[in-house]
Protein backbone atom coordinates (compact mmCIF):
# COMPACT_ATOMS: atom_id res chain seq x y z
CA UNK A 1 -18.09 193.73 104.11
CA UNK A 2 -19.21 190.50 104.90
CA UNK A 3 -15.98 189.41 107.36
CA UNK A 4 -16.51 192.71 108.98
CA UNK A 5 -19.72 192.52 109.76
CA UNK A 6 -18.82 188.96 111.20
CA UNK A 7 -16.92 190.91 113.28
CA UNK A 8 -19.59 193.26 114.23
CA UNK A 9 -21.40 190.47 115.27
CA UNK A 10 -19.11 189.39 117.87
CA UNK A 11 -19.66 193.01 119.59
CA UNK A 12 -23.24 192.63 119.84
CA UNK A 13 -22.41 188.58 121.03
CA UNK A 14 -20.30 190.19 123.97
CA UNK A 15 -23.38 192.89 124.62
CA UNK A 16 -25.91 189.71 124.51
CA UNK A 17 -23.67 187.93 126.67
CA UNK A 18 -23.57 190.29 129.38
CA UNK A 19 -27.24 190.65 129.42
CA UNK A 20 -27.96 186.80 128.91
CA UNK A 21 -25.65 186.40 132.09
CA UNK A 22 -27.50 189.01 134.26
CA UNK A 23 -30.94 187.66 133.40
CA UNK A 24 -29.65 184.51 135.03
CA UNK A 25 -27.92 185.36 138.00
CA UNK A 26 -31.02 187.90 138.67
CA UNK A 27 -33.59 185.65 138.54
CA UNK A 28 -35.29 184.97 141.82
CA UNK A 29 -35.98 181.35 142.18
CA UNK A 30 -34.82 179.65 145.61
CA UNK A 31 -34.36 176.52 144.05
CA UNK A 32 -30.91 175.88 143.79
CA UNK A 33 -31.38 173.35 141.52
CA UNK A 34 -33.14 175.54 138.86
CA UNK A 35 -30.69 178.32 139.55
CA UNK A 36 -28.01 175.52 138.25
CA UNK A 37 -30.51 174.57 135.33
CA UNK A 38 -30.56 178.26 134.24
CA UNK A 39 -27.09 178.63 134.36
CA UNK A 40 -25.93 175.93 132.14
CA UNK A 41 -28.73 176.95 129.44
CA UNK A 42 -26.82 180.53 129.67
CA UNK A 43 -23.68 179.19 129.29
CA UNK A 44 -24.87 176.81 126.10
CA UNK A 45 -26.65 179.86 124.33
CA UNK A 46 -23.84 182.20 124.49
CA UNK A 47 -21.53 179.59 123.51
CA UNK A 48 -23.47 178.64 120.88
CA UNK A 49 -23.52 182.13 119.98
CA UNK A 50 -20.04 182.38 119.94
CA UNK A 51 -19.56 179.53 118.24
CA UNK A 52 -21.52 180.65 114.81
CA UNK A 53 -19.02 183.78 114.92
CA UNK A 54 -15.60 181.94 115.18
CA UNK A 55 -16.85 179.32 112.20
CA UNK A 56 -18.08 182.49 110.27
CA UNK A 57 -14.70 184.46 110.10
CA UNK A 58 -12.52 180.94 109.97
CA UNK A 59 -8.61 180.78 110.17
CA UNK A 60 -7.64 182.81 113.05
CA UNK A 61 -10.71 182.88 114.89
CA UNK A 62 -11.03 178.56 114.71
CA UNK A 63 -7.44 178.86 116.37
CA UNK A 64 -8.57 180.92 119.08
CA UNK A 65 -12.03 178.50 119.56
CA UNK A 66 -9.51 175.38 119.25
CA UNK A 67 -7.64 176.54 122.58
CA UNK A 68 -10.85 177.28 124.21
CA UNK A 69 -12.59 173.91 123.66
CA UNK A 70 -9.76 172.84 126.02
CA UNK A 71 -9.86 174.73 128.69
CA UNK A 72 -11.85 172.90 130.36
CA UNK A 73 -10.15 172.73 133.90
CA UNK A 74 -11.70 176.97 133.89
CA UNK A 75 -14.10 177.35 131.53
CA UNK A 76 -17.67 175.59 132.23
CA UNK A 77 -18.00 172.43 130.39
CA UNK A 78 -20.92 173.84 127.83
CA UNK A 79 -18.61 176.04 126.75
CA UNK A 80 -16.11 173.75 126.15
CA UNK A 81 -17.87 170.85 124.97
CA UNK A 82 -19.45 173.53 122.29
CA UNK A 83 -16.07 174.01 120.62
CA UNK A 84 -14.79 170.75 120.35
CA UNK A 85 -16.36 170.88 116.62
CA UNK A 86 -13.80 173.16 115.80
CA UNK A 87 -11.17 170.76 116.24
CA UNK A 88 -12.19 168.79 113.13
CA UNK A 89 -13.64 171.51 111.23
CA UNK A 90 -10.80 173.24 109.68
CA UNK A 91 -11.07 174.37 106.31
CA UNK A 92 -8.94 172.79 103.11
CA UNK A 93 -7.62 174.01 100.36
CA UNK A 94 -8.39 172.59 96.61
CA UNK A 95 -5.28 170.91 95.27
CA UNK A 96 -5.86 173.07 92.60
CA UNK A 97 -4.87 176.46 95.16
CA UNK A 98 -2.09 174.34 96.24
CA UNK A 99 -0.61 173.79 92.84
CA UNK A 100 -0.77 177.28 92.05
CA UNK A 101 1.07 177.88 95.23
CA UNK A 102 3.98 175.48 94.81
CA UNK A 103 4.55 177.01 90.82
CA UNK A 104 4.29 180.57 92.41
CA UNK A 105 6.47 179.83 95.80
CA UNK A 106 9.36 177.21 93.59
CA UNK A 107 8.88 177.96 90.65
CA UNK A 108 8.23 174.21 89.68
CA UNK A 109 4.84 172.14 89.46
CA UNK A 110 4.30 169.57 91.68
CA UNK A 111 4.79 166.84 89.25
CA UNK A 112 8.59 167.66 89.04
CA UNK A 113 8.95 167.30 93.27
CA UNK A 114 6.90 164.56 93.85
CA UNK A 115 6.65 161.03 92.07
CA UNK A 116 3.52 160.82 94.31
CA UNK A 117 1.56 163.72 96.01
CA UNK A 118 -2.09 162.32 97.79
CA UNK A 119 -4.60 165.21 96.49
CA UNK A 120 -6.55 164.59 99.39
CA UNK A 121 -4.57 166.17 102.93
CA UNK A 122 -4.03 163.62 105.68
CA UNK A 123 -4.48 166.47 107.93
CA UNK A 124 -6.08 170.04 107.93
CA UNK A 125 -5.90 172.99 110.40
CA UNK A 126 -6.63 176.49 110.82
CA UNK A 127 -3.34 178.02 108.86
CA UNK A 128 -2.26 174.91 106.82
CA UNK A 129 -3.13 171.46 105.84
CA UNK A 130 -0.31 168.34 104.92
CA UNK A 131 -0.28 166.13 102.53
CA UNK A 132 1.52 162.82 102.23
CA UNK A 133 3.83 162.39 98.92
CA UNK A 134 6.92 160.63 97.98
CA UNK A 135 9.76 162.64 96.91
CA UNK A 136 10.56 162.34 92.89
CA UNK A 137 14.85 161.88 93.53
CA UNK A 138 15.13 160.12 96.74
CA UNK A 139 11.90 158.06 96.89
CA UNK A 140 11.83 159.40 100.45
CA UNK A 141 7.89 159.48 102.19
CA UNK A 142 7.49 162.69 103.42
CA UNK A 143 4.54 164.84 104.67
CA UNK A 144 3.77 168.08 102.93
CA UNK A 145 2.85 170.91 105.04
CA UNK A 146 1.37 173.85 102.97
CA UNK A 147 -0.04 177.34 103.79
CA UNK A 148 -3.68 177.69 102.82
CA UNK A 149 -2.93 179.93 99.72
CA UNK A 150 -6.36 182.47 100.51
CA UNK A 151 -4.28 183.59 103.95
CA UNK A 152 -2.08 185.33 102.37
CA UNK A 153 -5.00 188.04 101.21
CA UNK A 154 -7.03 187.58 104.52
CA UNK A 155 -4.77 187.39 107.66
CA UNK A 156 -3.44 191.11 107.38
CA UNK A 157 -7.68 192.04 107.08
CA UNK A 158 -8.21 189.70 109.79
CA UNK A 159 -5.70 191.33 111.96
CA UNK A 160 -6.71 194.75 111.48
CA UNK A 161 -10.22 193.67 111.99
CA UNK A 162 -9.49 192.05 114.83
CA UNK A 163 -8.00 194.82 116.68
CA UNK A 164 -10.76 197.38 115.90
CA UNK A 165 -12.92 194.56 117.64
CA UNK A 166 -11.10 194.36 120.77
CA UNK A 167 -10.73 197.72 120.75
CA UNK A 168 -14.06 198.52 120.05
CA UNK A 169 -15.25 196.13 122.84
CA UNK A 170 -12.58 197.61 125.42
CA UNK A 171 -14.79 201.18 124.55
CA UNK A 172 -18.52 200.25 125.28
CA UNK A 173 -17.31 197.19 127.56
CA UNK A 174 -14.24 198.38 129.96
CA UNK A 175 -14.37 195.03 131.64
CA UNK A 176 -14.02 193.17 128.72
CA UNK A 177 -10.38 194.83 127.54
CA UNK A 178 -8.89 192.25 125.22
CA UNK A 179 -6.21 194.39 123.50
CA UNK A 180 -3.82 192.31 124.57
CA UNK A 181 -4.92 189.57 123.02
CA UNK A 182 -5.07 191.05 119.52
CA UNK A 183 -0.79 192.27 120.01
CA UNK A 184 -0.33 188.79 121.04
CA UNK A 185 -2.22 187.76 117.78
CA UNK A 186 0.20 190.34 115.89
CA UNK A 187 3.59 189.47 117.03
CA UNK A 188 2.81 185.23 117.09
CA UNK A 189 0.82 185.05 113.81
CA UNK A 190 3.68 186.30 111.74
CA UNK A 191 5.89 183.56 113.16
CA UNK A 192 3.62 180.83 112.59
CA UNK A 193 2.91 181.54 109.32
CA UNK A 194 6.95 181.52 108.55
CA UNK A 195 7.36 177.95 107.14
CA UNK A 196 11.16 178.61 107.19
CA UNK A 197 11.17 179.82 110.65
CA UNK A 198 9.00 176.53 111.93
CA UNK A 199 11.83 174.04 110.00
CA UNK A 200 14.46 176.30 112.49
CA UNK A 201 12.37 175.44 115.37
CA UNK A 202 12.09 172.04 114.58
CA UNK A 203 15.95 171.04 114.00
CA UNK A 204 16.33 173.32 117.38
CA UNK A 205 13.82 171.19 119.37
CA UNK A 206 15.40 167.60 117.63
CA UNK A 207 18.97 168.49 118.18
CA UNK A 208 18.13 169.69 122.29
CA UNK A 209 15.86 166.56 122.84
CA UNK A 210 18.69 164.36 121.43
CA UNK A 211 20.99 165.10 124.51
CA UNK A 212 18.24 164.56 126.78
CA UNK A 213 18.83 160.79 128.05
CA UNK A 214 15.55 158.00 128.01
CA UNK A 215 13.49 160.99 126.30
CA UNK A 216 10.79 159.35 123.58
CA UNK A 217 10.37 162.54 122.01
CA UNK A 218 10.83 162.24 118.05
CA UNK A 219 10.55 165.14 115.69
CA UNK A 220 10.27 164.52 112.30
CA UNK A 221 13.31 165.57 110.12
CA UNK A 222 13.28 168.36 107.57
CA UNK A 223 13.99 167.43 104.41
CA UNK A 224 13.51 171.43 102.82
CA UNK A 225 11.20 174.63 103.33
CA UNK A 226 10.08 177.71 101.74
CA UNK A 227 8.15 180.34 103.60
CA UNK A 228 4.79 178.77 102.72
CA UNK A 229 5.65 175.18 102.42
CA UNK A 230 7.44 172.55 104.47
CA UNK A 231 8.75 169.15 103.76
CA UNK A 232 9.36 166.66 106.64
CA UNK A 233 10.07 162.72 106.93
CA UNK A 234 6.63 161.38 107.03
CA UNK A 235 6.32 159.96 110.39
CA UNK A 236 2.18 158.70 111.39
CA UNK A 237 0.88 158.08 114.88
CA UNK A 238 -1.82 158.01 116.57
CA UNK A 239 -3.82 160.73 118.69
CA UNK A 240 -2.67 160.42 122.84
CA UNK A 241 -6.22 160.45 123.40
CA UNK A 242 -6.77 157.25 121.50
CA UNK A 243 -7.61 154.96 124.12
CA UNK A 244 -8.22 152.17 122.24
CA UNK A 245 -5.39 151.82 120.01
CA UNK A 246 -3.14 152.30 123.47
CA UNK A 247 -5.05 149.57 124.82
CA UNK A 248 -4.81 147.33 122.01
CA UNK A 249 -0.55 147.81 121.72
CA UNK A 250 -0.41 146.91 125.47
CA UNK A 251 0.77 151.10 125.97
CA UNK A 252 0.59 152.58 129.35
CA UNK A 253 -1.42 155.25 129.84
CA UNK A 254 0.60 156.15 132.87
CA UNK A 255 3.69 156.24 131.18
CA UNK A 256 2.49 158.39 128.31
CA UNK A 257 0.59 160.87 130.66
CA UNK A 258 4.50 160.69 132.39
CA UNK A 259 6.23 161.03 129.21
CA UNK A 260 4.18 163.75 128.11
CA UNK A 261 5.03 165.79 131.56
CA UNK A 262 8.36 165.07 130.99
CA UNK A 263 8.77 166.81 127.45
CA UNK A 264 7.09 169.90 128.33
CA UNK A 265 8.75 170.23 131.89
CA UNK A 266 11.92 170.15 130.33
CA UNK A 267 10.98 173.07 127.44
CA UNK A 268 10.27 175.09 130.39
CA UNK A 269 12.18 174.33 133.04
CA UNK A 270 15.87 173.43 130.61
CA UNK A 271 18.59 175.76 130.51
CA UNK A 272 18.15 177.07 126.72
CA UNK A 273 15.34 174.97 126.03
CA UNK A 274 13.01 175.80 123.39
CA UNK A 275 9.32 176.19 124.29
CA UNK A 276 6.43 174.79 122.05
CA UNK A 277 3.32 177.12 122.65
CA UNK A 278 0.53 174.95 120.38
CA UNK A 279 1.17 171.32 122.42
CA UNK A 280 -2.86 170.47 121.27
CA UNK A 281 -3.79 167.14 120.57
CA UNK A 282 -3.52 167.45 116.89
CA UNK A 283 0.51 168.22 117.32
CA UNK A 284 0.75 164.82 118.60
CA UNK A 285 1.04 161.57 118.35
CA UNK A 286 1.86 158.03 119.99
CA UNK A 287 3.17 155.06 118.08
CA UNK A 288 4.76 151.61 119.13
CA UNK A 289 8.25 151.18 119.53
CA UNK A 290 9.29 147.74 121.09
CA UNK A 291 12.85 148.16 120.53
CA UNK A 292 13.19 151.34 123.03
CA UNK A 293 14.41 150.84 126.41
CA UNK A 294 11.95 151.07 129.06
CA UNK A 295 9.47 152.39 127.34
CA UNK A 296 7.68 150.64 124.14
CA UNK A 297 6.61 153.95 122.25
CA UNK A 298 7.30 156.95 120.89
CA UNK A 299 5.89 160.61 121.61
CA UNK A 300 6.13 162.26 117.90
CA UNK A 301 5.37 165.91 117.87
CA UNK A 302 4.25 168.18 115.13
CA UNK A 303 3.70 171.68 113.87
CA UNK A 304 7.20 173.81 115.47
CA UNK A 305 5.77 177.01 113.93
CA UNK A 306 5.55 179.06 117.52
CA UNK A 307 8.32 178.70 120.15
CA UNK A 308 9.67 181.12 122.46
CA UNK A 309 12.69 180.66 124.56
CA UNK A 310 12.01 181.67 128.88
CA UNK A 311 14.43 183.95 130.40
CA UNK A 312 16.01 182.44 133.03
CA UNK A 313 15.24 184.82 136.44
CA UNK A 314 11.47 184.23 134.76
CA UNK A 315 11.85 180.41 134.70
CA UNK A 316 13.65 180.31 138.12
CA UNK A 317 10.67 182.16 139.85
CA UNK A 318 8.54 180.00 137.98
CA UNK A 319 10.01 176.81 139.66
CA UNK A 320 10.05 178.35 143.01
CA UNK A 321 6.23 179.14 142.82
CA UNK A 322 5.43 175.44 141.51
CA UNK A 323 7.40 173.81 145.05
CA UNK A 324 5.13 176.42 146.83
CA UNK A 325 2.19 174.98 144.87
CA UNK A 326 3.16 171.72 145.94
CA UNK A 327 4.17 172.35 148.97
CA UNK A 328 1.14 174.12 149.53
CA UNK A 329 2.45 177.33 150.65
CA UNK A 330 0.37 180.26 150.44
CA UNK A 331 2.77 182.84 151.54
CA UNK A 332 5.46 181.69 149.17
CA UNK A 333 2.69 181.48 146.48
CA UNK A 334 2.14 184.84 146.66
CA UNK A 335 5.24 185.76 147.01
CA UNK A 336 6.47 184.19 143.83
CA UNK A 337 3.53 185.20 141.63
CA UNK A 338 4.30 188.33 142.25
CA UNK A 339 7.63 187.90 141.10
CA UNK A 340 6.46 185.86 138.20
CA UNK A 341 3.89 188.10 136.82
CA UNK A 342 3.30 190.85 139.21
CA UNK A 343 0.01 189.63 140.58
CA UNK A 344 -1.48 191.77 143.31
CA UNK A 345 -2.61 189.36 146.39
CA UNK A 346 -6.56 190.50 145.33
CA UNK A 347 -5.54 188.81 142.01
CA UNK A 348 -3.42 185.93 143.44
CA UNK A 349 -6.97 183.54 144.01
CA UNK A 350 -7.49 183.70 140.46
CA UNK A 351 -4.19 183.11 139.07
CA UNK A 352 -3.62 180.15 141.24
CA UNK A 353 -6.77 178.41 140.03
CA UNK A 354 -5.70 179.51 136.23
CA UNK A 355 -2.00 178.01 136.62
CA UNK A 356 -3.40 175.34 138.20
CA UNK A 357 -6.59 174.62 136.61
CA UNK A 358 -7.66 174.03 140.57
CA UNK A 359 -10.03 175.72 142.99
CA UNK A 360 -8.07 178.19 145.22
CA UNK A 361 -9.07 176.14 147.90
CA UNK A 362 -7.71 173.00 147.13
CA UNK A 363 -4.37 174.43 146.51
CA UNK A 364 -4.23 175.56 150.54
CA UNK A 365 -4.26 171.76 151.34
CA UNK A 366 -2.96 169.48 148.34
CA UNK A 367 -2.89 170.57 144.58
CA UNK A 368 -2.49 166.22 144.33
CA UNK A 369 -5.74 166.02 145.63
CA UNK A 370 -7.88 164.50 142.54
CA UNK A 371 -10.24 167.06 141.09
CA UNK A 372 -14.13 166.39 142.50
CA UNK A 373 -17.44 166.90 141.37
CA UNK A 374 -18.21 169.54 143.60
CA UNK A 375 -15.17 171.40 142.39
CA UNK A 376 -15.44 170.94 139.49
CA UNK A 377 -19.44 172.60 139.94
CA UNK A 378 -17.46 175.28 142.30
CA UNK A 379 -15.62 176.81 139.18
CA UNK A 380 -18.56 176.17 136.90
CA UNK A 381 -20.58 178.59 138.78
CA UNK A 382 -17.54 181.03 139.53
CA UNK A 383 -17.98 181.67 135.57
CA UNK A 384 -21.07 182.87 135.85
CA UNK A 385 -20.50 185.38 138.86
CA UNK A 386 -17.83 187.19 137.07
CA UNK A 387 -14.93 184.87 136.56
CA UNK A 388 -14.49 185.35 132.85
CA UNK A 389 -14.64 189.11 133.45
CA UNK A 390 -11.50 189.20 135.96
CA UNK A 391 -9.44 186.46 133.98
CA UNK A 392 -9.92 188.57 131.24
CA UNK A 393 -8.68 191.53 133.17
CA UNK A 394 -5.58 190.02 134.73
CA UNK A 395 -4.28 188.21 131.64
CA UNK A 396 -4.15 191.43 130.01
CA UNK A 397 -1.36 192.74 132.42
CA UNK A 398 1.31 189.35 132.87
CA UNK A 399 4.07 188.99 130.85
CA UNK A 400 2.96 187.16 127.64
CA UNK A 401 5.44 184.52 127.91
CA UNK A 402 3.65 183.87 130.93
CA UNK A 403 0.11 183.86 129.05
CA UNK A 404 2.22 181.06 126.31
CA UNK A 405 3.14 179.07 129.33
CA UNK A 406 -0.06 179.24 130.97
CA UNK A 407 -1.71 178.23 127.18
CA UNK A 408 1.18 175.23 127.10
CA UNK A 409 -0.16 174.44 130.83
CA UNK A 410 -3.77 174.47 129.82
CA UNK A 411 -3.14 172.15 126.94
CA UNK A 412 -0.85 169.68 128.17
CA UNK A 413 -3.58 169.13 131.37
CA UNK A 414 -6.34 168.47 128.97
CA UNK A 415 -4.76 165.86 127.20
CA UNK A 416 -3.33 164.14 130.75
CA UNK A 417 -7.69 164.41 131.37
CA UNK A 418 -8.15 162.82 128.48
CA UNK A 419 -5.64 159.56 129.24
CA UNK A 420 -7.77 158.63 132.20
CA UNK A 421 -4.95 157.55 134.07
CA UNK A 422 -5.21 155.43 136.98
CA UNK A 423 -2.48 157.36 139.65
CA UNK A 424 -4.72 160.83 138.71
CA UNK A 425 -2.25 164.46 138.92
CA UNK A 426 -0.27 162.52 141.65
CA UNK A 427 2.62 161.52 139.46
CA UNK A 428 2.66 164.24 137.15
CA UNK A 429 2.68 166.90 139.87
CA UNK A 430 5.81 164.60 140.98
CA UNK A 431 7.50 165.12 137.96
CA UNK A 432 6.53 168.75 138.29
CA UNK A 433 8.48 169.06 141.79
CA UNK A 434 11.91 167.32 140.23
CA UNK A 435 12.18 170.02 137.42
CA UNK A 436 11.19 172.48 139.63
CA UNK A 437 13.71 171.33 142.18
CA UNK A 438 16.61 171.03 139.91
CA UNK A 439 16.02 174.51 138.60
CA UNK A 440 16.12 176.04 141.82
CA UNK A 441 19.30 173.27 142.68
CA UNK A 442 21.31 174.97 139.58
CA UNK A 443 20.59 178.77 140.38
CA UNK A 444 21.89 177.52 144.72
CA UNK A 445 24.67 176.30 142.80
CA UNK A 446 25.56 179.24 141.30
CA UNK A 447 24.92 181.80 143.57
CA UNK A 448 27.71 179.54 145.57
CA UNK A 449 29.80 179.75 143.14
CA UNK A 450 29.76 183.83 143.09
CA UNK A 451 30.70 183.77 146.74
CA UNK A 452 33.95 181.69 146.29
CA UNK A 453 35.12 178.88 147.07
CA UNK A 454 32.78 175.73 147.96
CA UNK A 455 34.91 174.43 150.89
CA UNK A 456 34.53 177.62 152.80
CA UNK A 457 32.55 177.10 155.37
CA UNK A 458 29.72 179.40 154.41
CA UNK A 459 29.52 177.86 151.11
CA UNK A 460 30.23 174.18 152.30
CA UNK A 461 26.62 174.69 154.54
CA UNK A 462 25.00 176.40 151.92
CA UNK A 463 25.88 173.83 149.23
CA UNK A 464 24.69 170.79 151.72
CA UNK A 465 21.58 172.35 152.55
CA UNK A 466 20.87 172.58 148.78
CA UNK A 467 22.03 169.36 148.03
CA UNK A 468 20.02 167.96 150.85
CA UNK A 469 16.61 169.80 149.34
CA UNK A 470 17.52 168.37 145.88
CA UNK A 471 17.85 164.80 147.12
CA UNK A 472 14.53 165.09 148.68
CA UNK A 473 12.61 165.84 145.71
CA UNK A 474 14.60 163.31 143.74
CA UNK A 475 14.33 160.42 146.07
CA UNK A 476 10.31 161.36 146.99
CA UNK A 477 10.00 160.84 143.23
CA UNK A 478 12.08 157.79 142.57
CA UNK A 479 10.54 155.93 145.47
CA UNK A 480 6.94 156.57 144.44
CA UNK A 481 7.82 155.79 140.89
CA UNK A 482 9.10 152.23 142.07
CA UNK A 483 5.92 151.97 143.99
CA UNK A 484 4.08 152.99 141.02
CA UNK A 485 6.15 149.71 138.84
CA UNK A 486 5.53 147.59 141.46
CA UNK A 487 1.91 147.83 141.83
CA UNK A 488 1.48 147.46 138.17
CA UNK A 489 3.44 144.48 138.47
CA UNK A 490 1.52 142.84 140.93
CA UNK A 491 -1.32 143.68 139.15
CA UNK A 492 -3.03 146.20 141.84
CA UNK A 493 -3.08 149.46 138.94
């Protein structure tokens, strides 16, 4: 009774919300500065409030806080800043729940695995926590990634529980219909919570990324798995937001922030490319590497429990609504967010900033532009006037690859925040345009294909006119890159 009346709690959170929210947008003070001062304090209580409910119920519910405390391109930065806690307060397991579930789940104790096995985990998260051990017949180092053993008995409670929530919210608050959320929650959980399925991903993502030339991507190898349990070549790092320890190994934050926009344009944008939906700072990790070429360090990432592959009309309208982005082409935009997720031209405001993680209006001139103060402020307020309420709305009725993309998106920006890098979105919007660009490229291609012969003269324009877009893109990019090296070497960035 006591996790469902968590639960309960969140209802009457939602009901205090709304009225917490009204109180301060109602309140009739002309100073504009005290409007702003009663604002934030709303925003801090009901995150706050919010806060107590997602630490209260644990597992599930820290996941969901996790993604929020980094959304902070949308979401106003008390609400963000609130939830950062939950990135380091995960719960672990006693070693004495773990042994249990390695005799239960092999059949063996962990003496007869492991000449070595670290009782205390190196690392702890919502669903599972890893050890580090050393394997008893090879001598191999590996990292132990186990299941918290009490899920087993709460996530199917949690997941009932948390659809009578959202449904009971969607009945006393229409506006506020996150059923979606809790089928998302239903078909993902499952997956992430299959060990064996995550090793699949993770020799999937490895063996792509090895045919991908220059890439410093490095998954760690699987060495076995069980459905609870998986066993990887330990490989450490340190957090891409570690500014220091960058600093210190002479590691440009440029180049990471680059690197890092290269690995997840290619999961979405590849043909058959395998997408990684939980990209958070905790699933990654920088090290030094002075013997690569090029670059001296290595992108390692972690946790390959939820993936989902793009289908390819999806990714290709995708790509052409990013070079109308860039381009700054409203008509196109809308055009192509229809296509994408069938977003109604009253929506399409919204949906821009969300993809974006920009003001609407910056998008009609330059989404390169670096984000302001005052824009930042713009979308701050735009929370409290009923932003959360539509977002809420319209996420419920896109395609939920597209809500996985968006959440990749969301993620991946934080963490280029976070670098503090010294070009700004400039360079990774660059990169943005070349994947983009070659996407649409191979789709021209193959529509020229259909129609015959490429020396006919039809086909012979068509196929220079795509060429000639491609090698725009591709020289735009490889000139400001150069421009990019050669300032840094003449010591101007």
């Amino acid at each position: 009774m006591s996790r469902l009346s968590h639960l309960l709690w969140l209802l009457i959170s939602t009901d205090l919300h709304n009225l917490s929210y009204r109180v301060a947008l109602g309140s009739e003070t002309e100073d504009p500065e005290e409007q702003s001062s009663l604002l934030r304090r709303c925003h801090k209580r009901c995150a706050e409030r919010t806060l107590r409910v997602l630490e209260q119920n644990g597992s599930i519910f820290i996941k969901l806080g996790q993604h929020l405390s980094s959304m902070n391109y949308l979401l106003p930065s008390e609400w963000c800043d609130t939830f950062i806690p939950l990135q380091d307060k995960c719960p672990v397991s006693s070693i004495e729940s773990i042994e249990g579930l390695f005799l239960k789940d092999t059949g063996r104790p962990l003496s007869e695995l492991f000449s070595e096995f670290e009782r205390e985990p190196i690392g702890a998260a919502s669903l599972a926590q890893v050890h580090r051990a050393t394997m008893k017949e090879s001598g191999q180092q590996v990292a132990v990634k186990v299941q918290h053993p009490a899920l087993e008995e709460w996530v199917p409670l949690d997941l009932a529980l948390t659809k009578f929530t959202f449904s009971t919210l969607k009945r006393f608050f229409p506006e506020y219909d996150l059923e979606w959320l809790a089928k998302e929650m239903d078909y993902s959980l499952p997956q992430e919570l299959d060990f064996d399925r995550e090793a699949e991903n993770a020799r999937r993502v490895r063996e792509y990324f090895s045919h991908v030339k220059g890439s410093p991507l490095v998954v760690p190898e699987v060495v076995w798995s069980k459905k609870r349990i998986l066993v990887m070549d330990y490989i450490s790092g340190h957090r891409p937001d570690d500014l220091d320890y960058l600093d210190a190994k002479g590691i440009d934050r440029d180049e990471v922030s680059a690197a890092l926009a290269h690995i997840f344009n290619e999961m979405i944008f590849g043909n058959n490319a395998p997408l990684h939906c939980d990209p958070h700072g905790g699933n990654l990790a920088v090290r030094e590497n002075t013997s690569r070429r090029g670059r001296n360090f290595d992108i390692i990432l972690y946790d390959h429990g939820l993936y989902r592959d793009i289908p390819t009309d999806l990714r290709r309208s995708y790509a052409k609504l990013w070079l109308a982005v860039i381009d700054a082409d409203e008509s196109k935009m809308r055009k192509y967010a229809y296509e994408v997720a069938g977003i109604t031209d009253e929506q399409f405001p919204l949906f821009a900033s969300a993809i974006t993680g920009r003001d609407y209006r910056v998008l009609t001139k330059s989404v390169a532009i670096p984000r302001s103060k005052e824009e930042k402020e713009h979308m701050s307020e735009a929370m409290g006037e009923g932003l959360l309420q539509q977002l809420v709305q319209m996420l419920g009725q896109v395609p939920r690859i597209i809500l996985l993309i968006l959440k990749t998106n969301d993620l991946t920006r934080s963490l280029d925040e976070n670098l503090h890098t010294k070009q700004g979105p400039v360079r990774t919007f660059l990169i943005l345009a070349r994947y983009c660009s070659r996407t649409v490229f191979q789709e021209q291609l193959e529509d020229i294909k259909q129609r015959g012969s490429a020396l006919r003269p039809g086909n012979f324009v068509r196929l220079l006119g795509a060429w000639g877009s491609y090698i725009r893109v591709e020289l735009k990019l490889s000139l400001y890159e150069y421009f990019l090296s050669f300032r840094r070497l003449v010591g101007f960035a």
